[in-house]
Each structure stands twice: as C-alpha cells, then as structure tokens.
N, C-alpha and C. Protein backbone atom coordinates (compact mmCIF):
# COMPACT_ATOMS: atom_id res chain seq x y z
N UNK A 1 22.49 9.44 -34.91
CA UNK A 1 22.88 8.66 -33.74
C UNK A 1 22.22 9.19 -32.47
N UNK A 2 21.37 10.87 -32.71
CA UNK A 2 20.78 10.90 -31.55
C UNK A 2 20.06 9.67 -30.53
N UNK A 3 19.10 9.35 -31.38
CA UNK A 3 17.90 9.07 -31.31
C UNK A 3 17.90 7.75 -30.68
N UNK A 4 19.06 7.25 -30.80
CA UNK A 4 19.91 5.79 -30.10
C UNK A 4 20.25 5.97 -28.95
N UNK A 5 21.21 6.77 -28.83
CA UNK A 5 21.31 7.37 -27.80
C UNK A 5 20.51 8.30 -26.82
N UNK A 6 19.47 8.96 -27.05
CA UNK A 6 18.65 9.25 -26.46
C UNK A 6 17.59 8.20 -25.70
N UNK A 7 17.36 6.87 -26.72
CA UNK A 7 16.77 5.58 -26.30
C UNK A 7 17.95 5.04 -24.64
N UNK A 8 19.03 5.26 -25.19
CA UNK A 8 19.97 4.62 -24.18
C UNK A 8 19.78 5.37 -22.66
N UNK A 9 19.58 6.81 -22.99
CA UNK A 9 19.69 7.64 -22.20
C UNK A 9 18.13 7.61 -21.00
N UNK A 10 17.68 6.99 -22.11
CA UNK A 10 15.89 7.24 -20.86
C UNK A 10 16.15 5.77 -20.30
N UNK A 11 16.63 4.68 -20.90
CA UNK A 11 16.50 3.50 -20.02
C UNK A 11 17.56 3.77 -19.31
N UNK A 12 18.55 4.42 -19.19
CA UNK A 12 19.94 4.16 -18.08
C UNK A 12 19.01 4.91 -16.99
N UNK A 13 18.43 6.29 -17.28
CA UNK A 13 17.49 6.92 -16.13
C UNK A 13 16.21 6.27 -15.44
N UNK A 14 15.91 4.85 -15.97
CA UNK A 14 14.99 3.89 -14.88
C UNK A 14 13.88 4.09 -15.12
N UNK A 15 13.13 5.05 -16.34
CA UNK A 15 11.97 5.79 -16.36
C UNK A 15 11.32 4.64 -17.12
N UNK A 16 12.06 3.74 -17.89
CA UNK A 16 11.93 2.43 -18.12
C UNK A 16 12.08 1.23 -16.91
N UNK A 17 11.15 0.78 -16.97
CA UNK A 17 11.00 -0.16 -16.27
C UNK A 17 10.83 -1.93 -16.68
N UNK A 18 11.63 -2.90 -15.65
CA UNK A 18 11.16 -4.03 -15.64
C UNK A 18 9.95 -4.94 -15.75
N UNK A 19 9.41 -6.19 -16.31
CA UNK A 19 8.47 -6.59 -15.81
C UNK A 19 8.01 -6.98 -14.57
N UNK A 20 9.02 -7.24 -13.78
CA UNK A 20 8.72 -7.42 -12.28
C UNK A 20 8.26 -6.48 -12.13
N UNK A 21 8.67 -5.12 -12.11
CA UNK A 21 8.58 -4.00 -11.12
C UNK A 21 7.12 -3.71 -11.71
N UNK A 22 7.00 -3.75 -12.78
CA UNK A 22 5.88 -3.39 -13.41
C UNK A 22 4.65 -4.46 -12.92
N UNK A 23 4.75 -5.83 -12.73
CA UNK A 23 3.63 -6.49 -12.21
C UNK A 23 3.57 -6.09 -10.44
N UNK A 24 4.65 -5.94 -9.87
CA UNK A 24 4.34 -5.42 -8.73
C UNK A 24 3.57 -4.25 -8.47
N UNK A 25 3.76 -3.69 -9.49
CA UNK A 25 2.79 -1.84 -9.51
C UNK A 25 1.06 -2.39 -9.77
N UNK A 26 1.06 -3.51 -10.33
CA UNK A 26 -0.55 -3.91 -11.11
C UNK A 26 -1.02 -4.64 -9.86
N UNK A 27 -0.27 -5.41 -9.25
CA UNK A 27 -0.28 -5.96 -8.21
C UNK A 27 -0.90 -5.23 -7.22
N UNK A 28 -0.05 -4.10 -6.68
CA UNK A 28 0.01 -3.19 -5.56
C UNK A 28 -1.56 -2.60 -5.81
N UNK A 29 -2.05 -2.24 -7.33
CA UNK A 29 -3.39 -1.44 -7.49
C UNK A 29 -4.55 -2.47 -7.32
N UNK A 30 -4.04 -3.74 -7.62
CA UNK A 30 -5.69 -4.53 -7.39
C UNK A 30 -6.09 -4.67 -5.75
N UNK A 31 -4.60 -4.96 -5.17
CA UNK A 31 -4.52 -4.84 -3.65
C UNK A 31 -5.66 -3.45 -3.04
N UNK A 32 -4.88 -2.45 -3.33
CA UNK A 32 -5.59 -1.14 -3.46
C UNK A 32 -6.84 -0.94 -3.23
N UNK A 33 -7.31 -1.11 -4.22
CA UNK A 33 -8.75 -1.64 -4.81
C UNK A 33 -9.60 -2.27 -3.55
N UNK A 34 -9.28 -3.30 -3.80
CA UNK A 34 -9.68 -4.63 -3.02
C UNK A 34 -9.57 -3.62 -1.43
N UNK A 35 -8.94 -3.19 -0.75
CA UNK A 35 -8.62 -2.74 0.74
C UNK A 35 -9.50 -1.32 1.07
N UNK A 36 -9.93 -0.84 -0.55
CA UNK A 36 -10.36 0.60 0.08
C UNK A 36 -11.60 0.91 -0.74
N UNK A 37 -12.38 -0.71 -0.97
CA UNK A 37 -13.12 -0.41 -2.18
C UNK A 37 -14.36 0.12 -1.31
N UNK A 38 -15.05 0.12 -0.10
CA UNK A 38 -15.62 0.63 0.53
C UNK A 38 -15.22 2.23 0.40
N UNK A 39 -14.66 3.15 0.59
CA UNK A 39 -14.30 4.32 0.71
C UNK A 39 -14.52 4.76 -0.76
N UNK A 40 -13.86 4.09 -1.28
CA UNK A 40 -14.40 4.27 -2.91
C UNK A 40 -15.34 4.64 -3.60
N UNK A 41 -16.09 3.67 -3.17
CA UNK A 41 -17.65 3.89 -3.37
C UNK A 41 -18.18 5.08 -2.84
N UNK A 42 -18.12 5.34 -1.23
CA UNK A 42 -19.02 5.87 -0.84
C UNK A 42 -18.18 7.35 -0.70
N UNK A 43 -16.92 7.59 -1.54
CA UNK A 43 -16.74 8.84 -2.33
C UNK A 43 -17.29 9.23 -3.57
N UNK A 44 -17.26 8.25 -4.16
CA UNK A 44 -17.93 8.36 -5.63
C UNK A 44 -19.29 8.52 -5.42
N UNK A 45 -20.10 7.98 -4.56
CA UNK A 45 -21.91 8.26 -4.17
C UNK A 45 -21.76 10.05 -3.70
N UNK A 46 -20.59 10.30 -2.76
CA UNK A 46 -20.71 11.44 -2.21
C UNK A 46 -20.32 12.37 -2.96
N UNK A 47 -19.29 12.61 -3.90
CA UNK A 47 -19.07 13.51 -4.85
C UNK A 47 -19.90 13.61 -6.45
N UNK A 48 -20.05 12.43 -6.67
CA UNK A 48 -21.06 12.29 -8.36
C UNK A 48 -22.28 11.69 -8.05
N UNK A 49 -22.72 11.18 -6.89
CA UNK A 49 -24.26 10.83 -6.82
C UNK A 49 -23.93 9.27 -7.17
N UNK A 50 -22.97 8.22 -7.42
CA UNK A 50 -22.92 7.43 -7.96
C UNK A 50 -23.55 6.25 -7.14
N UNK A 51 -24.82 5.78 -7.46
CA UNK A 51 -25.28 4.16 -7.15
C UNK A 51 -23.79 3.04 -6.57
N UNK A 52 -23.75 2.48 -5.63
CA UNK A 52 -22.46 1.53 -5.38
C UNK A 52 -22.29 0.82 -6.47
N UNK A 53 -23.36 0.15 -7.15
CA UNK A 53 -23.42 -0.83 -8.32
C UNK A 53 -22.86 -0.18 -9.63
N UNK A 54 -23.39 0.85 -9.69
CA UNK A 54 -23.08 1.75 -10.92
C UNK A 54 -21.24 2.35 -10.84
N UNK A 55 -20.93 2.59 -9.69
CA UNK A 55 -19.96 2.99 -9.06
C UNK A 55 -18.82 2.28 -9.40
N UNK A 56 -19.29 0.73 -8.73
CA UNK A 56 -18.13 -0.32 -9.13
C UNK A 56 -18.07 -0.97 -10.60
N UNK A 57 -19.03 -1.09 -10.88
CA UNK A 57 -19.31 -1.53 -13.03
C UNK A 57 -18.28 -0.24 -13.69
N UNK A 58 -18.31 1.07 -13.07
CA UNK A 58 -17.72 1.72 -13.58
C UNK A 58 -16.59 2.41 -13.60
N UNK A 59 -16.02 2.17 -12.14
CA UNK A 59 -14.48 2.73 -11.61
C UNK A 59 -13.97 1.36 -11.34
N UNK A 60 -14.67 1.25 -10.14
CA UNK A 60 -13.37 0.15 -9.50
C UNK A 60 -13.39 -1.28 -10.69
N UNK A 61 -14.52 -1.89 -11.01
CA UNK A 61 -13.97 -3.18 -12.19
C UNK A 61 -13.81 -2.93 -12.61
N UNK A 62 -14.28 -1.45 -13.63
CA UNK A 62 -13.39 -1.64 -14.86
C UNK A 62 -11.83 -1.40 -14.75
N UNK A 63 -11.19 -0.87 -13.48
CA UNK A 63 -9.78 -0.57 -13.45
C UNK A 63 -9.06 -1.98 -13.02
N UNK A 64 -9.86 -2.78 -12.29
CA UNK A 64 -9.30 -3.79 -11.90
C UNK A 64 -9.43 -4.74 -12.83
N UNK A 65 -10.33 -5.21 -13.85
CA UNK A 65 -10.43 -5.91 -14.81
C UNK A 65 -9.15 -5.41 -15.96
N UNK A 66 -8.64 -4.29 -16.16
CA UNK A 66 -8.01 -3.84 -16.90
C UNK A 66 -6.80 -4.26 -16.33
N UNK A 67 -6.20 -4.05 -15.00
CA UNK A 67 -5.27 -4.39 -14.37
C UNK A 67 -4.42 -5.83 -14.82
N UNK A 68 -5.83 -6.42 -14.11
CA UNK A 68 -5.87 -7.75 -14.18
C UNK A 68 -5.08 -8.32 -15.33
N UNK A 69 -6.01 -8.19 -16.81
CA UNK A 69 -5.66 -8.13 -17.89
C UNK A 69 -4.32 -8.17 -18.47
N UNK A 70 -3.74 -6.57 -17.88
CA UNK A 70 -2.60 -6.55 -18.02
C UNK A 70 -1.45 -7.48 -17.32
N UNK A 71 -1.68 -8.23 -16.13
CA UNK A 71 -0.78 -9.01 -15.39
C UNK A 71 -0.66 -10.01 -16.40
N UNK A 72 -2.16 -10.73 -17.05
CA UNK A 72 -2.08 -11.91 -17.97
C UNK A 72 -0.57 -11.08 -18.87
N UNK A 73 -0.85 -10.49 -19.46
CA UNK A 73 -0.47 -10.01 -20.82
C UNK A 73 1.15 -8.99 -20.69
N UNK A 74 1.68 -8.35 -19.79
CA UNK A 74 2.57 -7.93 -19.94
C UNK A 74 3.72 -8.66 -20.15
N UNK A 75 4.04 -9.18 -19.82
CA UNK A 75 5.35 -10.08 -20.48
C UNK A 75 5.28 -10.02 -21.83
N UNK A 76 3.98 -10.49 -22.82
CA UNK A 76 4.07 -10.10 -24.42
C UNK A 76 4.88 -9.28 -24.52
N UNK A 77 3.63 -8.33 -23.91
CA UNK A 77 3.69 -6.87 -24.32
C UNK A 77 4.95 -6.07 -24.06
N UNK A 78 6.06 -6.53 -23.53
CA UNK A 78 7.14 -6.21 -22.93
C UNK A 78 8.22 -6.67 -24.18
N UNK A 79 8.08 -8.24 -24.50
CA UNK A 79 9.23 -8.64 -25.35
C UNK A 79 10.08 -7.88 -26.11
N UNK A 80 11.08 -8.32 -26.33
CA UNK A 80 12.24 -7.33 -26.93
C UNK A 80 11.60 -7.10 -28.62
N UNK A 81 11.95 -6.23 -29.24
CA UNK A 81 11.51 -6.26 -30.27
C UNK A 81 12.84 -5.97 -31.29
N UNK A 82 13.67 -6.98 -31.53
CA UNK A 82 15.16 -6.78 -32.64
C UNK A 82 14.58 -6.05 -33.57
N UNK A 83 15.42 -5.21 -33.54
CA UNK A 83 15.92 -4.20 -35.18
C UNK A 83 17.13 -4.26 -35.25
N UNK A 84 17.19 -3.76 -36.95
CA UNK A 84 18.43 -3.47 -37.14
C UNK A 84 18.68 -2.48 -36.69
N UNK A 85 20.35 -1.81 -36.56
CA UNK A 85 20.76 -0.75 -35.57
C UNK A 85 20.45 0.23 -36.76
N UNK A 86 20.59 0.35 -38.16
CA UNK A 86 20.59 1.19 -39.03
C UNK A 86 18.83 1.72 -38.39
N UNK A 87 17.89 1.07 -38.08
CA UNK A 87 16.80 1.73 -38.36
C UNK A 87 16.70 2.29 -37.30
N UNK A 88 17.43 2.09 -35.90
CA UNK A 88 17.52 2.69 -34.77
C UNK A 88 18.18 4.07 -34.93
N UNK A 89 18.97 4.12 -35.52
CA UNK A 89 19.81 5.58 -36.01
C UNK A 89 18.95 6.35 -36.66
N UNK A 90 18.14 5.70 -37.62
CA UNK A 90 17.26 6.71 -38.43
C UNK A 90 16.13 7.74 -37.71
C-alpha cells in the first residue's frame, strides 16, 4: 500500500501538475524565446563562437519547435490512465 500512497502523497504536494499550468509554463518559454532571442544569440556567438544561423537551428528552434510540439500534444500525453487498484498496490 506504500506505493499508492506515496503516488497520493507527491500529487497532494503539487509537484504534479495540471494541464493548464503546464501549457502556461510552454507558453511562458516560447514567449521567452521570442523576447530575448537577440541576447541569445549573441551569447551563444560570444561564449561558443556560434554563427546566429547555426545558433538558432540549434538552441533557440529546436527548443521552441519542441515546445511548440508539446502544447499540440499535452493533453494526450496527460490523460488519465485507469488501473486496477490491485496493480497500484503492487
């Protein structure tokens, strides 16, 4: 019965999260992105030598394409998934 209760115990502590709260966080990073993608760049040129082009193909889209992605798709990825309680105990 730990192991149920331990499940109970991390979602009563919030460390689990909603899909709202969770598209607002994906939200908040494309925003991000998008507001500071200048600085971005021309940290990434100044610390790794990085080309702007090379820079953004490789930090900023691919994080924001991933983001993105995930806004389509979290709700799936969220759905409840029923078990029986026996296999929850196990």
């Amino acid at each position: 019965m730990e192991g149920l209760e331990g499940l109970r115990r991390t979602f009563r502590s919030g460390r689990t999260r909603g899909v709202d709260w969770r598209k607002a966080q994906l939200l908040a990073l494309v925003k991000y992105l998008a507001e500071n993608e200048a600085q971005i760049l021309e940290a990434l040129e100044q610390d790794l030598g990085k080309h702007p082009v090379e820079a953004y193909r490789d930090e900023i889209g691919l994080v924001k394409k991933s983001a993105e992605h995930s806004l389509l798709n979290i709700k799936k990825w969220m759905a409840p998934k029923k078990i029986l309680l026996e296999e929850a105990e196990s």
